[in-house]
Protein backbone atom coordinates (compact mmCIF):
# COMPACT_ATOMS: atom_id res chain seq x y z
CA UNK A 1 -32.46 -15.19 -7.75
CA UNK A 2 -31.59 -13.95 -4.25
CA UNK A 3 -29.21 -10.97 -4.63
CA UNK A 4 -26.04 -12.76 -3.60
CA UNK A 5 -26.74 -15.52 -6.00
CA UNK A 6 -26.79 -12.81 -8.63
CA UNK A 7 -23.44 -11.24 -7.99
CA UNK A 8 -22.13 -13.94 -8.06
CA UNK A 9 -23.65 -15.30 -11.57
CA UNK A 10 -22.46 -11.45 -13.05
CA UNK A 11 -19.20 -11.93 -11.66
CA UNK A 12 -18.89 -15.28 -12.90
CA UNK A 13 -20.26 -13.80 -16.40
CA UNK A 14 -17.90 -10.68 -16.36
CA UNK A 15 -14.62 -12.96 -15.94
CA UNK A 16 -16.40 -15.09 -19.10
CA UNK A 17 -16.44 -11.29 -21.58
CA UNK A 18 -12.99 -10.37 -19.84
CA UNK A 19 -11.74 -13.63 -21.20
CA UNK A 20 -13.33 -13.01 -24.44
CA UNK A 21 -12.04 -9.43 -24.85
CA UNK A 22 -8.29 -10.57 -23.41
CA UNK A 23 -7.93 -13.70 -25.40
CA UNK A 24 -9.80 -14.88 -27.86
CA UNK A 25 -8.98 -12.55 -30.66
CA UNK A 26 -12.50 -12.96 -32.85
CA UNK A 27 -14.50 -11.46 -34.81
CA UNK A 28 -17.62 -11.86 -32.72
CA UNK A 29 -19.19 -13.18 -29.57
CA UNK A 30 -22.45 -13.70 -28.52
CA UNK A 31 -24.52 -14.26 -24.99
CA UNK A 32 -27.51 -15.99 -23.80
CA UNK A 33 -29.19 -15.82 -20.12
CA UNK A 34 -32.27 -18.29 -19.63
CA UNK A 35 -34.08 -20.41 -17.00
CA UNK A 36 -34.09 -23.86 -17.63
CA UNK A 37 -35.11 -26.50 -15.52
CA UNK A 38 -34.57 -25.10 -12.52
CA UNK A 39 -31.80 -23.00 -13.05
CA UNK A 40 -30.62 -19.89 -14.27
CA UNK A 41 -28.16 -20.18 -17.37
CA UNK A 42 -25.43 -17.66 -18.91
CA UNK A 43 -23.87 -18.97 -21.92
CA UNK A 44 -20.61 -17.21 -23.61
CA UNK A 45 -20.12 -17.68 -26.83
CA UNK A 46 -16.87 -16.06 -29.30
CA UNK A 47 -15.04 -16.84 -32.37
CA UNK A 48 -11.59 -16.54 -31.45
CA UNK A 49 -9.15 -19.32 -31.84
CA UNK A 50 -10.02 -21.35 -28.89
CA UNK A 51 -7.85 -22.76 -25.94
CA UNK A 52 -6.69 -26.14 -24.05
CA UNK A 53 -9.34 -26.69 -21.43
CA UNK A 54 -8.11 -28.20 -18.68
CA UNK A 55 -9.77 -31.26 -17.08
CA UNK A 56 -9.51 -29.23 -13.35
CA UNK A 57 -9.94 -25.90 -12.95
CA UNK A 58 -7.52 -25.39 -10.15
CA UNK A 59 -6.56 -21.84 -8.68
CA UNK A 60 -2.90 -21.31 -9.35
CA UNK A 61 0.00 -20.62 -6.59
CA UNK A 62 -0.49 -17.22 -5.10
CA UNK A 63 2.23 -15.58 -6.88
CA UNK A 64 1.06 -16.36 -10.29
CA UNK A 65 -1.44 -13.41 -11.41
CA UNK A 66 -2.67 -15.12 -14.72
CA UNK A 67 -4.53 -17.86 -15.33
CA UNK A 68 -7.38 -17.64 -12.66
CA UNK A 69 -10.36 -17.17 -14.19
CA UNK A 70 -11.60 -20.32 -14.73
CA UNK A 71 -11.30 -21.66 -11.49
CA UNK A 72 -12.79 -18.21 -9.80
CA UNK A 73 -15.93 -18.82 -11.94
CA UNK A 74 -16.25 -22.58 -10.95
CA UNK A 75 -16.15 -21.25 -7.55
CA UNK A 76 -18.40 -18.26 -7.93
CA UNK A 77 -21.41 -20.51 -9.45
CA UNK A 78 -22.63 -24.15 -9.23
CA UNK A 79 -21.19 -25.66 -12.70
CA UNK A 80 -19.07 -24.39 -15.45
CA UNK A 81 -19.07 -26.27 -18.73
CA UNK A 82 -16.20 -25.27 -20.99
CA UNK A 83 -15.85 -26.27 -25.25
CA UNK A 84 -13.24 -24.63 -26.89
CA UNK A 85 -11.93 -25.55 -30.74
CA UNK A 86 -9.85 -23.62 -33.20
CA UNK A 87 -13.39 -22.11 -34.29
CA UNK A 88 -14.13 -20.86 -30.84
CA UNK A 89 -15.06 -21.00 -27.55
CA UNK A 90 -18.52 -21.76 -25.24
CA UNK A 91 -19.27 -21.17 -21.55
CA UNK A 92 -21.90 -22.00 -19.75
CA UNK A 93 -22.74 -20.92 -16.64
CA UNK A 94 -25.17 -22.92 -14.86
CA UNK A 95 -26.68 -21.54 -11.09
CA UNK A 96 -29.19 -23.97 -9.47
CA UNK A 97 -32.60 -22.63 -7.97
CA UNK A 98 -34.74 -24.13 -5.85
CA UNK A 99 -38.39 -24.55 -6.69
CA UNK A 100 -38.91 -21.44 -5.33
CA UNK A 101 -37.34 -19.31 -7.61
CA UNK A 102 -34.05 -18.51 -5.18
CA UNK A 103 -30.86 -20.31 -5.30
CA UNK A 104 -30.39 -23.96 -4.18
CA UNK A 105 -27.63 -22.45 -1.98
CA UNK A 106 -29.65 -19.27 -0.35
CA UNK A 107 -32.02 -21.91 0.04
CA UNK A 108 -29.89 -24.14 2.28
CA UNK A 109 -30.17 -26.99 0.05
């Protein structure tokens, strides 16, 4: 990954384990960095009680400070794919690379 693409895949991942530590209220959690099919993957995984997931993750109005992270991931890395139950929650965080090894984006693609 190009350095850029990397901040912004451990920023992405850092408002994932801020989430976990602020909110979910488990016993455990657990995560997973691979490269699959042309991509580089972070999955988050906890046992806490879980959360509505919103169809949109939209950035809320400027003068509400909560409720952000979701939508500052989205727009930190290509996809986020969100499951949450009363057992728990999963992230994945999912940054596209060209077949090059760098980011689809750095890339120009």
């Amino acid at each position: 990954m190009t350095p850029e693409a990397l901040d912004r895949m451990v920023l992405a991942a850092a408002e994932a384990f801020n989430n976990v530590i602020l909110h979910a209220a488990g016993d455990w959690f657990s995560v997973t960095v691979s490269r699959d099919d042309g991509a580089c993957v972070v999955e988050i995984s906890d046992s806490g009680a879980g959360f509505y997931v919103p169809d949109t993750f939209e950035m809320p109005p400027s003068n509400d400070v909560a409720h952000r992270g979701l939508a500052l991931m989205q727009a930190l890395v290509d996809r986020v794919d969100v499951a949450s139950s009363s057992t728990g929650t999963e992230v994945e965080l999912v940054q596209r690379l060209s077949p090059n090894g760098v980011t689809a984006l750095a890339a120009g693609a």
